[in-house]
C-alpha atoms as a PDB file:
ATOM      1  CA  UNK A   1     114.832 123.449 113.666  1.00  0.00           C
ATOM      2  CA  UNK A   2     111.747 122.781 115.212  1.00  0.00           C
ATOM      3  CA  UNK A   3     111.056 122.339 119.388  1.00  0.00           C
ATOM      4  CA  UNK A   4     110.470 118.776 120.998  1.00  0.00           C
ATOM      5  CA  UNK A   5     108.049 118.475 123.333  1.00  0.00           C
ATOM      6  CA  UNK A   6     108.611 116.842 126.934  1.00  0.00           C
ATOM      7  CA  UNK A   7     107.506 113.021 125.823  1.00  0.00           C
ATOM      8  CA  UNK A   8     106.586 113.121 129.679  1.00  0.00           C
ATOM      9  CA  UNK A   9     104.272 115.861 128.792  1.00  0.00           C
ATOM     10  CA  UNK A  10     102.219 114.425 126.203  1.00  0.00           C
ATOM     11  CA  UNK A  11     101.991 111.128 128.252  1.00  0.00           C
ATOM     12  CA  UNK A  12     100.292 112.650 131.067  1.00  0.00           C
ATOM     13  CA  UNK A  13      98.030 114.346 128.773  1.00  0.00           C
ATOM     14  CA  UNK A  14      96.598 111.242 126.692  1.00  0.00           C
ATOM     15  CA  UNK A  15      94.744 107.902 127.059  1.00  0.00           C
ATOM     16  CA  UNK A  16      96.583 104.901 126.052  1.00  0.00           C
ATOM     17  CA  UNK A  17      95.069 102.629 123.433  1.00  0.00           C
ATOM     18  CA  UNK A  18      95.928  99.189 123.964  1.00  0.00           C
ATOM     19  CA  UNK A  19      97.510  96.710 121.743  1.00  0.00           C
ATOM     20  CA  UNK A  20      95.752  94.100 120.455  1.00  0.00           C
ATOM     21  CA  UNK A  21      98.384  92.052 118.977  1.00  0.00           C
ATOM     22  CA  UNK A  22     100.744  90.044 120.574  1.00  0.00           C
ATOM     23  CA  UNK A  23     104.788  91.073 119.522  1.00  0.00           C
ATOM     24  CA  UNK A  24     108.202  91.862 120.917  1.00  0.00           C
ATOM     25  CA  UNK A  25     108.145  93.863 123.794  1.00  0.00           C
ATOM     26  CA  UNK A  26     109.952  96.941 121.670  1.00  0.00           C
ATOM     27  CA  UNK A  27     107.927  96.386 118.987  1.00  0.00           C
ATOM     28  CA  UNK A  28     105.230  96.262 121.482  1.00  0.00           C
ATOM     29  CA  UNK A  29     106.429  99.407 123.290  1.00  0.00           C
ATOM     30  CA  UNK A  30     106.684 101.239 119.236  1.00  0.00           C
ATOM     31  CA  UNK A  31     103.274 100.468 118.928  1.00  0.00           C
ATOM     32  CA  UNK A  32     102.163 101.832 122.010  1.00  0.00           C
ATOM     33  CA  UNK A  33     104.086 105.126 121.536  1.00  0.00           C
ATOM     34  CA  UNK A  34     102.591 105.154 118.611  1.00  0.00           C
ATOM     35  CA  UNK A  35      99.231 104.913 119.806  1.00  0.00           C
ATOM     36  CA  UNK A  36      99.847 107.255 122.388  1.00  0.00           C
ATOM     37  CA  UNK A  37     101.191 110.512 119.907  1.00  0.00           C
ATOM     38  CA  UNK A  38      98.013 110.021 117.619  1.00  0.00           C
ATOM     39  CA  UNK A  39      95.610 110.030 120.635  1.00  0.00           C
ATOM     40  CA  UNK A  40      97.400 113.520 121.674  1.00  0.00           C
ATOM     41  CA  UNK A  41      98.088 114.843 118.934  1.00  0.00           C
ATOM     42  CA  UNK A  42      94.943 114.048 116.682  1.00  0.00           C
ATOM     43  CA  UNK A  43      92.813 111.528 118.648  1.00  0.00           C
ATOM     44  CA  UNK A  44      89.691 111.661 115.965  1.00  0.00           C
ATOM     45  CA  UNK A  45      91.804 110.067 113.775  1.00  0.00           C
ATOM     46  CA  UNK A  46      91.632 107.077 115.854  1.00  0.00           C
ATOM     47  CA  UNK A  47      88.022 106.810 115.517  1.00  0.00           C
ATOM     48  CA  UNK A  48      87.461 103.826 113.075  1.00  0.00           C
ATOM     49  CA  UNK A  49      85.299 101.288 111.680  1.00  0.00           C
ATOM     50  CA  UNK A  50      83.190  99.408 114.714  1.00  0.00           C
ATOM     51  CA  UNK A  51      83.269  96.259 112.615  1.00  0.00           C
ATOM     52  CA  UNK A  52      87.248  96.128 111.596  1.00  0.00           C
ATOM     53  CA  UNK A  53      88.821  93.018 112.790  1.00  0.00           C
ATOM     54  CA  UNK A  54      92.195  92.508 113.625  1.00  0.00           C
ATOM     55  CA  UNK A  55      93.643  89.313 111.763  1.00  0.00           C
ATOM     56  CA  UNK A  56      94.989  86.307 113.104  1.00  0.00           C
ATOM     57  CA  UNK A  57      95.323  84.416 110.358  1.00  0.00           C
ATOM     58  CA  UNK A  58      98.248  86.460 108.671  1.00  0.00           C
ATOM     59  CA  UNK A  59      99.598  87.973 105.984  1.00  0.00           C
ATOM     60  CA  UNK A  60      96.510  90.101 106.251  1.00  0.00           C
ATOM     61  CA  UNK A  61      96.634  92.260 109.466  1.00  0.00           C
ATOM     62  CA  UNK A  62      93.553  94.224 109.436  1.00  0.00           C
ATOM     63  CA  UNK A  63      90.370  93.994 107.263  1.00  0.00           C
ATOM     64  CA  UNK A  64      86.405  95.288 107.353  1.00  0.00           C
ATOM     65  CA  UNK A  65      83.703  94.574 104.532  1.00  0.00           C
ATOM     66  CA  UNK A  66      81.420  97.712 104.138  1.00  0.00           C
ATOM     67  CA  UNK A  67      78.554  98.487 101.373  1.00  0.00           C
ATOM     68  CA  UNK A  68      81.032 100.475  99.580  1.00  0.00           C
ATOM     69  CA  UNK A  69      83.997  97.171  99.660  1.00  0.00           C
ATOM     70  CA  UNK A  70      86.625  95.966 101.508  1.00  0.00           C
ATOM     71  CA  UNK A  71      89.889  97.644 103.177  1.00  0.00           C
ATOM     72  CA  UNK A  72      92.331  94.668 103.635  1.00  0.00           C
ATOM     73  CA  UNK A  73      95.463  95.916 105.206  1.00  0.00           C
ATOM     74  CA  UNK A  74      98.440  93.242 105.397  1.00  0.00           C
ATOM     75  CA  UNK A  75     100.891  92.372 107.918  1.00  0.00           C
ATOM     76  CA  UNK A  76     104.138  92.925 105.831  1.00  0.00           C
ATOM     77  CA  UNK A  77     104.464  96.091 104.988  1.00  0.00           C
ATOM     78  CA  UNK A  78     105.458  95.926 101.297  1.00  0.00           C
ATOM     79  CA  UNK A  79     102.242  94.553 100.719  1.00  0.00           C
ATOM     80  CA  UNK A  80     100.450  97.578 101.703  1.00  0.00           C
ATOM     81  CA  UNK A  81      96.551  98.191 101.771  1.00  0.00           C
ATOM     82  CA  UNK A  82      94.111  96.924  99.479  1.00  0.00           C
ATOM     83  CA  UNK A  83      90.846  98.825  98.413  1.00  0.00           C
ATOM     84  CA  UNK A  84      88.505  96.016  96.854  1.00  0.00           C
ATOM     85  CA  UNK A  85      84.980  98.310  95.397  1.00  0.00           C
ATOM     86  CA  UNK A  86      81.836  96.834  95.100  1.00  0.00           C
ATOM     87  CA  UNK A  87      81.421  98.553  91.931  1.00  0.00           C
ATOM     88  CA  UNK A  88      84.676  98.379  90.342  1.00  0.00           C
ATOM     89  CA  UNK A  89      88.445  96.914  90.317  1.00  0.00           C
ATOM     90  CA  UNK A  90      90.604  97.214  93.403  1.00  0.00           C
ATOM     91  CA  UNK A  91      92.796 100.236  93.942  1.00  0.00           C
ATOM     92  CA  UNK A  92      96.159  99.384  96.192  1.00  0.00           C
ATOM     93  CA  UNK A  93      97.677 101.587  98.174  1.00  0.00           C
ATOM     94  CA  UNK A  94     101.926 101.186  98.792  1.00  0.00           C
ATOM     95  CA  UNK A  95     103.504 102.330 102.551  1.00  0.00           C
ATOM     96  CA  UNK A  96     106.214 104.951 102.873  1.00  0.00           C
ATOM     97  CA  UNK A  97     109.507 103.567 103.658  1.00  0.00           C
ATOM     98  CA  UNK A  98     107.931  99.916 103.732  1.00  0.00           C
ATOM     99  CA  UNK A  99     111.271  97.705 103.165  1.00  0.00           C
ATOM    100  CA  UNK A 100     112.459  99.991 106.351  1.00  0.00           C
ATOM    101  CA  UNK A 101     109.293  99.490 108.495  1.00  0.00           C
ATOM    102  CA  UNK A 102     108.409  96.472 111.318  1.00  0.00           C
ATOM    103  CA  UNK A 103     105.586  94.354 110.461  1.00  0.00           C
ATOM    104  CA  UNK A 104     101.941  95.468 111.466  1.00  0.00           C
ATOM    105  CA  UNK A 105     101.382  96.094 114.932  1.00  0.00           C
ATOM    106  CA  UNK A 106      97.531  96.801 116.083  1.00  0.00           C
ATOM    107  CA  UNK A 107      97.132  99.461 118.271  1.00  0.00           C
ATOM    108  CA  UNK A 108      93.715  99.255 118.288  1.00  0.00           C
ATOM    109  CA  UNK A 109      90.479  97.291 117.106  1.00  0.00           C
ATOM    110  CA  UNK A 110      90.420  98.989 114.288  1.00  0.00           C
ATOM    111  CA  UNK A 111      93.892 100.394 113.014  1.00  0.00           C
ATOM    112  CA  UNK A 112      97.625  99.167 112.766  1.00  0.00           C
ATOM    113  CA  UNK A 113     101.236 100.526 112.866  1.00  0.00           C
ATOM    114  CA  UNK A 114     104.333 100.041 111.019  1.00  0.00           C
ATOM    115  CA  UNK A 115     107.157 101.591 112.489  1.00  0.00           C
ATOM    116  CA  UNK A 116     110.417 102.550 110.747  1.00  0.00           C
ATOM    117  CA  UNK A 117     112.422 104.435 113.436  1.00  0.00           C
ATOM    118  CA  UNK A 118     112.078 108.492 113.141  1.00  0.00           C
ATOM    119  CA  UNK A 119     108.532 107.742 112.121  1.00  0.00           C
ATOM    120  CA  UNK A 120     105.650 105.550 111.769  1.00  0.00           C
ATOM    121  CA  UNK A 121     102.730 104.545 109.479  1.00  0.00           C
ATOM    122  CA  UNK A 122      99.156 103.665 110.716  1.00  0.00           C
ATOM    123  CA  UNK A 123      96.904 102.665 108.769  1.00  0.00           C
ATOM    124  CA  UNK A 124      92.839 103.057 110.204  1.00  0.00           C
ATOM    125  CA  UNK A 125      89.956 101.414 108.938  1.00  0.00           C
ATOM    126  CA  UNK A 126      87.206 103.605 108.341  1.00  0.00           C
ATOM    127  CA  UNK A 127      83.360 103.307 107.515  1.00  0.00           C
ATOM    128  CA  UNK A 128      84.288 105.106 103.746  1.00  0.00           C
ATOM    129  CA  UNK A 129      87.433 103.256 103.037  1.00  0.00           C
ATOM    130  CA  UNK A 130      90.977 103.935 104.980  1.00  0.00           C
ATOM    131  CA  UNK A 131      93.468 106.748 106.928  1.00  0.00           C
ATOM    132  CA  UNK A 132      96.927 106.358 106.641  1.00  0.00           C
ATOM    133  CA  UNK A 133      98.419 108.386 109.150  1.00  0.00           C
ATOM    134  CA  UNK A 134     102.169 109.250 109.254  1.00  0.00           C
ATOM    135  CA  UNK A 135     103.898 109.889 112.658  1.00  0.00           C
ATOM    136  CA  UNK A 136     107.148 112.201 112.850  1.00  0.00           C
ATOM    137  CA  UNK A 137     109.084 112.164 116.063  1.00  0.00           C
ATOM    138  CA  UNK A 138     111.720 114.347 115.151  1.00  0.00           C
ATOM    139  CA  UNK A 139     113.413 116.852 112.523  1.00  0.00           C
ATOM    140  CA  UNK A 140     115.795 113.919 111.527  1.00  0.00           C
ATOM    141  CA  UNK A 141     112.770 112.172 110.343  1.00  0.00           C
ATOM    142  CA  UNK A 142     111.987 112.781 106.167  1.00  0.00           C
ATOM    143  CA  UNK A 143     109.895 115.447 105.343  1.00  0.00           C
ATOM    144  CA  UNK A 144     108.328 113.014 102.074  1.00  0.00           C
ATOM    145  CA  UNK A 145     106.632 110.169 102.114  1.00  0.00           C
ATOM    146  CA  UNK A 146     105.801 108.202  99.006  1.00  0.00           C
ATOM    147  CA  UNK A 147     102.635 106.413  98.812  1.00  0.00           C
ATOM    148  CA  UNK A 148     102.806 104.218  95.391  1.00  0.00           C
ATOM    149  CA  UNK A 149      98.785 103.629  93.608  1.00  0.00           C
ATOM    150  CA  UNK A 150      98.492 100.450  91.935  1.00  0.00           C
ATOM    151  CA  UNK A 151      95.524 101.191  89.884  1.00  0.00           C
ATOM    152  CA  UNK A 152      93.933  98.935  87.171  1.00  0.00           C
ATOM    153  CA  UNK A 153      93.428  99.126  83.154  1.00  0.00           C
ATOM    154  CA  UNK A 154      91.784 102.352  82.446  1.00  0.00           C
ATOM    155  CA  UNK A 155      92.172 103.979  85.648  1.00  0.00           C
ATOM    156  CA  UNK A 156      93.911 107.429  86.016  1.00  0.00           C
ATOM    157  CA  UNK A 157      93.815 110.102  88.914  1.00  0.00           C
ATOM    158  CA  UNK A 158      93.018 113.747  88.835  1.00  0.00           C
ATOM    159  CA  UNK A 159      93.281 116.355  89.981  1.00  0.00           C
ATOM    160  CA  UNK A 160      90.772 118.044  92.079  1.00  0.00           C
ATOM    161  CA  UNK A 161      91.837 121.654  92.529  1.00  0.00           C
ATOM    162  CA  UNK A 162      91.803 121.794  96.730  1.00  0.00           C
ATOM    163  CA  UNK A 163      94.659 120.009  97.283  1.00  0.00           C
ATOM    164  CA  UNK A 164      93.069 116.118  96.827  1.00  0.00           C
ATOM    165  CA  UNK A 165      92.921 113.758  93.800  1.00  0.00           C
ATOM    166  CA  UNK A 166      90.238 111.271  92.829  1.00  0.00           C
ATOM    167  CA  UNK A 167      90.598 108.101  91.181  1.00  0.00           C
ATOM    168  CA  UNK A 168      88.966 107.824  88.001  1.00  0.00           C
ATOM    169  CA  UNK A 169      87.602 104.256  86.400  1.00  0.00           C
ATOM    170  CA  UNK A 170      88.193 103.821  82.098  1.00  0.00           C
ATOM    171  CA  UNK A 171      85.219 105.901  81.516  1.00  0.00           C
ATOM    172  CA  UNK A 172      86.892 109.113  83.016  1.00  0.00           C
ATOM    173  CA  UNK A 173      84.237 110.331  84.687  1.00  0.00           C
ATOM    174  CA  UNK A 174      83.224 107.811  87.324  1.00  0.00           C
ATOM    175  CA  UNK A 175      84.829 108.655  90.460  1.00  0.00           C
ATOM    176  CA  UNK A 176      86.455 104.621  91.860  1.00  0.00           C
ATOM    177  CA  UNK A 177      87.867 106.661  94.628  1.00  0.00           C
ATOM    178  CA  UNK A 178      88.473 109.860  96.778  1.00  0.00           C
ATOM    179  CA  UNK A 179      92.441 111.692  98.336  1.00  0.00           C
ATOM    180  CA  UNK A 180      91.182 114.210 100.650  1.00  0.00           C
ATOM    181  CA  UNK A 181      93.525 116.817 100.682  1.00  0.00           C
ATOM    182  CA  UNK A 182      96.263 116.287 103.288  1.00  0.00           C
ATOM    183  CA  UNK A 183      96.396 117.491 106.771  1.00  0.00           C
ATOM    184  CA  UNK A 184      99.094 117.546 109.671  1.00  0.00           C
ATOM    185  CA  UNK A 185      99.473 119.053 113.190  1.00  0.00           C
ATOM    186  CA  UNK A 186     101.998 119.224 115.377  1.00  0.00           C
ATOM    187  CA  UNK A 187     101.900 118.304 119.151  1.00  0.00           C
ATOM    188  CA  UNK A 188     100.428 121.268 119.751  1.00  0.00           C
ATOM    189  CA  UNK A 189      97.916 121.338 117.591  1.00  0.00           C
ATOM    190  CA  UNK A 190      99.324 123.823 114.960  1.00  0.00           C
ATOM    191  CA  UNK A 191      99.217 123.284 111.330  1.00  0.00           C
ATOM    192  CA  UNK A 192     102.124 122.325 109.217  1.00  0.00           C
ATOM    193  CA  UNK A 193     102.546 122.848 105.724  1.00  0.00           C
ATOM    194  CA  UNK A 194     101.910 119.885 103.953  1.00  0.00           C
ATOM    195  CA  UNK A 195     100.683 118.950 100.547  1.00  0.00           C
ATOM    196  CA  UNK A 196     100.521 116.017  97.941  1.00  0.00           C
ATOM    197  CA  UNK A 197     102.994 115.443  94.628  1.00  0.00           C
ATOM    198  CA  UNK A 198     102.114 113.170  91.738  1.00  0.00           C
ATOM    199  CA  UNK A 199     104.641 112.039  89.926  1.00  0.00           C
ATOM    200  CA  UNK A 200     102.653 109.042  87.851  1.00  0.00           C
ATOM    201  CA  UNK A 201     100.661 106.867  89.810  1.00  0.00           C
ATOM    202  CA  UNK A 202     103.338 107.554  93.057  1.00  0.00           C
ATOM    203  CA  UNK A 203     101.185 110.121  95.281  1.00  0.00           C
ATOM    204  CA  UNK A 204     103.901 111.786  97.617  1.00  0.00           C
ATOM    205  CA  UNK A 205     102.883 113.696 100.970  1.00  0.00           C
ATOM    206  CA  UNK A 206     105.421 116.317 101.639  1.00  0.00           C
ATOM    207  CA  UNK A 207     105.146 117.663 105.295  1.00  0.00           C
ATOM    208  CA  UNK A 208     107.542 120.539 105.479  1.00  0.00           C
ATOM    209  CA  UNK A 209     108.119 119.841 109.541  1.00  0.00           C
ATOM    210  CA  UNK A 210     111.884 121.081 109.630  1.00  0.00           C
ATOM    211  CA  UNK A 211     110.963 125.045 108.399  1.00  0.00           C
ATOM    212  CA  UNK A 212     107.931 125.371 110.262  1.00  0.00           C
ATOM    213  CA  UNK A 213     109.368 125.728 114.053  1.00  0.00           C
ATOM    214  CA  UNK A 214     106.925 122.625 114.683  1.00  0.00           C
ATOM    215  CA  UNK A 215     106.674 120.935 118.228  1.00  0.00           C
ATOM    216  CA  UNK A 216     107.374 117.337 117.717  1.00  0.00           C
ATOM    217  CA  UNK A 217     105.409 114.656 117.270  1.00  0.00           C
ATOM    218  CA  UNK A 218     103.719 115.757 113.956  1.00  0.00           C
ATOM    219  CA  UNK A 219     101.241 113.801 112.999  1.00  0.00           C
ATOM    220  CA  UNK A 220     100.268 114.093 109.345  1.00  0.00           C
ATOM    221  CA  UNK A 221      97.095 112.024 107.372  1.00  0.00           C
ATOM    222  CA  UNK A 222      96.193 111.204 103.695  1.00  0.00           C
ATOM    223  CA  UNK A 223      93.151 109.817 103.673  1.00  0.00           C
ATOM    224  CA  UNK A 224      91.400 106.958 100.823  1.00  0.00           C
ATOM    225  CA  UNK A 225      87.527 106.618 100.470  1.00  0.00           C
ATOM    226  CA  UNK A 226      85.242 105.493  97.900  1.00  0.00           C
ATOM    227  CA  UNK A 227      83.155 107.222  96.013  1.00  0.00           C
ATOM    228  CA  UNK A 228      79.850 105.762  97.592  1.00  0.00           C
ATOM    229  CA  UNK A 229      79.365 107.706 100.192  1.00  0.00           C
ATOM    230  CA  UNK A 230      78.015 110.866  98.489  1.00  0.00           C
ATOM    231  CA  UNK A 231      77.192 112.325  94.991  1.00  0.00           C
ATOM    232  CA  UNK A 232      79.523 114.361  93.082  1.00  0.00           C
ATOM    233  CA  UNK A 233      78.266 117.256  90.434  1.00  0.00           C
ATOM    234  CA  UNK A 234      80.752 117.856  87.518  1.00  0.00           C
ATOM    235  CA  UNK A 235      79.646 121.576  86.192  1.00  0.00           C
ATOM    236  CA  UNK A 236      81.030 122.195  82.210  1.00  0.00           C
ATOM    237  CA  UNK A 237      82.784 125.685  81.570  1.00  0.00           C
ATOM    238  CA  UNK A 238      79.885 127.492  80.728  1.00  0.00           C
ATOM    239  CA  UNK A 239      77.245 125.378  83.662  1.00  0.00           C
ATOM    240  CA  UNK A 240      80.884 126.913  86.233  1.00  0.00           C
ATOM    241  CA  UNK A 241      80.503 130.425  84.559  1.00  0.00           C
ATOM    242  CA  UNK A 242      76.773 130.004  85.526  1.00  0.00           C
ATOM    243  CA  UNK A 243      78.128 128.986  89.178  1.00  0.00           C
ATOM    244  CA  UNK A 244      79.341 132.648  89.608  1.00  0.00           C
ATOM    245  CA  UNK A 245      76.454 134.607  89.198  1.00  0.00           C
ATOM    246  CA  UNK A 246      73.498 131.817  90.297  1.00  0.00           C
ATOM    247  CA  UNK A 247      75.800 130.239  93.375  1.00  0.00           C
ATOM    248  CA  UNK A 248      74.786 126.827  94.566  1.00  0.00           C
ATOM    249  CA  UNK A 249      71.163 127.631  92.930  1.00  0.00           C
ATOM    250  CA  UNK A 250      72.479 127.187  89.480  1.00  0.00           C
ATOM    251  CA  UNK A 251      73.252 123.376  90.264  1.00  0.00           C
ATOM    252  CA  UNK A 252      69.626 122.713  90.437  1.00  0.00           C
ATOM    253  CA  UNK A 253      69.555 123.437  86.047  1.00  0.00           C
ATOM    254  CA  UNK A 254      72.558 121.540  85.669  1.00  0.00           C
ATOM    255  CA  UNK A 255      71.621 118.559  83.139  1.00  0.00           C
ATOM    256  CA  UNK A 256      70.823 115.382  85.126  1.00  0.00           C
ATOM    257  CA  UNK A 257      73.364 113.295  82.944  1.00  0.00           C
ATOM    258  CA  UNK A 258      76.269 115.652  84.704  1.00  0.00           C
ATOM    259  CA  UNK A 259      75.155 114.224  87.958  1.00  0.00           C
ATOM    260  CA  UNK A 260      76.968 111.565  89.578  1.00  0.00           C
ATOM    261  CA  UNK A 261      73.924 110.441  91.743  1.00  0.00           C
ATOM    262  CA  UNK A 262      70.496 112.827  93.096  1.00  0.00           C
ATOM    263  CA  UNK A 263      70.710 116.664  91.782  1.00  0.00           C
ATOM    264  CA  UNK A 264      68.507 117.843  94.744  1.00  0.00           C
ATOM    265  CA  UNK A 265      70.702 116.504  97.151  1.00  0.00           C
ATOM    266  CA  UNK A 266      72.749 119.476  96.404  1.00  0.00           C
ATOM    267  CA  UNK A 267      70.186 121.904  95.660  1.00  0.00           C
ATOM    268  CA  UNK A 268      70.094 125.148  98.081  1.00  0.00           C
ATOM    269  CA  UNK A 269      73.376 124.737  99.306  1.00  0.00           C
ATOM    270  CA  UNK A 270      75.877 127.717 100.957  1.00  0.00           C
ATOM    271  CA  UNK A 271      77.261 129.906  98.253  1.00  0.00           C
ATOM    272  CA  UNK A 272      79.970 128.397  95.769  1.00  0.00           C
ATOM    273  CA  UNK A 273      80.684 131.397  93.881  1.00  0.00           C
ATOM    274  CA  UNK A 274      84.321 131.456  95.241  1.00  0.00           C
ATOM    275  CA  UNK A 275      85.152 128.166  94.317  1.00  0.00           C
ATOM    276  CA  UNK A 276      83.629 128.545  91.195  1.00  0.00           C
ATOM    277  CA  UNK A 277      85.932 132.225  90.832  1.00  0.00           C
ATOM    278  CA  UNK A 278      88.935 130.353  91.841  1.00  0.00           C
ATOM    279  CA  UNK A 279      88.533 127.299  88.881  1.00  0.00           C
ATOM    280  CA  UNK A 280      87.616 129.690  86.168  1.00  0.00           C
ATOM    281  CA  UNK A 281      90.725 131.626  87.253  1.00  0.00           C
ATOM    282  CA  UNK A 282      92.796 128.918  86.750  1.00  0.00           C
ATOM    283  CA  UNK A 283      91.068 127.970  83.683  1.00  0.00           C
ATOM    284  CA  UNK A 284      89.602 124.700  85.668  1.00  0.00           C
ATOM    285  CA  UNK A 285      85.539 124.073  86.269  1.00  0.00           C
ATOM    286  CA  UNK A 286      83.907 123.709  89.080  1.00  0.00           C
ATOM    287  CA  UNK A 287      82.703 120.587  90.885  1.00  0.00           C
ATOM    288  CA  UNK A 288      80.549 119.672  93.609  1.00  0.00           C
ATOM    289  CA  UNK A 289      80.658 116.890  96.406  1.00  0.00           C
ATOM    290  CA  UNK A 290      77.651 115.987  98.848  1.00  0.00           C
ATOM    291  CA  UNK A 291      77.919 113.000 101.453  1.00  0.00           C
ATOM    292  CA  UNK A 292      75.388 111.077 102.683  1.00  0.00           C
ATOM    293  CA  UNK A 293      76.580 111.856 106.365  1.00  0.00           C
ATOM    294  CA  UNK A 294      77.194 115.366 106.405  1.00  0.00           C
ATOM    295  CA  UNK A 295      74.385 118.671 105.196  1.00  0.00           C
ATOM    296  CA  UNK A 296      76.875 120.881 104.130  1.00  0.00           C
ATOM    297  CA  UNK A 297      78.210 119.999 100.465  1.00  0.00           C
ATOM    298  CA  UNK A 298      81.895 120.751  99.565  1.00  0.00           C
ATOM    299  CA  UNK A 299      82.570 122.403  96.043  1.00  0.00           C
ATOM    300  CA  UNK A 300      86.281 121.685  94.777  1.00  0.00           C
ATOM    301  CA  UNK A 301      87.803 122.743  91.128  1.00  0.00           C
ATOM    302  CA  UNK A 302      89.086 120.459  88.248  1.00  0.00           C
ATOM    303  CA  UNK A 303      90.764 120.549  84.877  1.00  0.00           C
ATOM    304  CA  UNK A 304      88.388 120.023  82.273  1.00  0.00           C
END
């Protein structure tokens, strides 16, 4: 069983975000509890989109237009979030427990809550698509939560080998989307065990919050983004075997048409030997990820 923290505690240790929406004043309050266990618990996961507007004009609660598409998240949530690309079909995303939850609730410019009782979902509009952030108040609250992909024609996911999935378009190789793996803390900032199921096109998050003596709230995140933001390097068995001995150097003789945008980007990287050890292992290959925002690029494994 895990330990609940003092909800006095964690009150006197935050700053309230403040609602945007007008509701009931316990829906309201929901939202603004929240609010408040994200911006304790994980308050960077709060940070969204500058230019996400909260809705008037329901059923859609939420929405921002970026180079990369358009996050539309709606008010009811059976309808879930929508994931329009500007290079490709839309990708929806369902809501755990949605025929249980409230309607949306904004808690701030830039992100919305559902709230279904023991937990809550809150969805965040970010520059690279959206966070969907679960809340768990208490060891009575489920320890899976289901989020159902509505992909189109052609589309399939894969696996990525750290723990994330991408979303691939007919070809199989161009990447319409990005799962970072999952991540959850507890209220005091410990890790809980968490990781993703896919059963399908259903993508389950299964925090294991009752066998981990975790301080309540949890709060736990999958995360959506498209595949715009960076350039991804998909190495072949023997270009992974290379990997090994040559490290991030090898990348630079990798075949341009294996590059999912500029090969330099990449080139003189931090070692990737380990990653690369770890996929051939498994009998995977190695890949590579670079975002525009960030130096440092991230190798992950994959079947191939």
């Amino acid at each position: 069983m895990g330990r609940m923290a003092a909800k006095y505690t964690i009150a006197t240790a935050i700053t309230v975000v403040g609602l945007v929406s007008v509701g009931s004043p316990a829906r309201a309050q929901e939202a603004d509890t929240t609010a408040q266990t994200i911006q304790a618990v994980a308050p960077e996961a709060l940070q969204g989109d500058a230019d996400a507007t909260v809705r008037e004009d329901r059923p859609v609660a939420l929405s921002v237009s970026q180079e990369g598409g358009k996050v539309s998240v709606a008010d009811q949530p059976e309808s879930g979030v929508k994931l329009d690309s500007s290079t490709g079909p839309a990708v929806k995303v369902g809501l755990p427990a949605a025929t249980k939850s409230d309607d949306a609730q904004a808690i701030s410019s830039s992100a919305v809550a559902y709230d279904s009782g023991l937990s809550s979902t809150v969805v965040v509009a970010k520059e690279d698509g959206a966070q969907v952030l679960a809340t768990i108040e208490s060891a009575e609250a489920p320890e899976r939560f289901r989020y159902p992909l509505t992909l189109a024609e052609g589309q399939t996911i894969q696996a990525t080998g750290d723990g994330g999935y991408v979303v691939l378009e007919a070809d199989g190789t161009t990447i319409a989307l990005t799962i970072a793996p999952p991540w959850a803390k507890d209220a005091t900032g410990a890790a809980v065990p968490v990781r993703y199921e896919l059963d399908g096109t259903d993508l389950t998050m299964v925090v294991e919050h009752r066998s981990s003596e975790a301080t309540y709230p949890i709060v736990a995140d999958p995360r959506f983004a498209w595949a715009w933001h960076g350039v991804y390097a998909y190495l072949n068995r023997s270009e992974s075997k290379s990997a090994v001995a040559w490290g991030s150097w090898a990348i630079a003789f990798i075949p341009a048409s294996r590059v999912v945008g500029v090969v330099t980007a990449i080139i003189g990287a931090p070692p990737i030997q380990a990653m690369a050890n770890r996929a051939i292992d498994r009998g995977w290959c190695l890949a590579v990820y670079k975002s525009h925002f960030r130096t440092t690029p991230e190798p992950f494994a994959y079947r191939c």
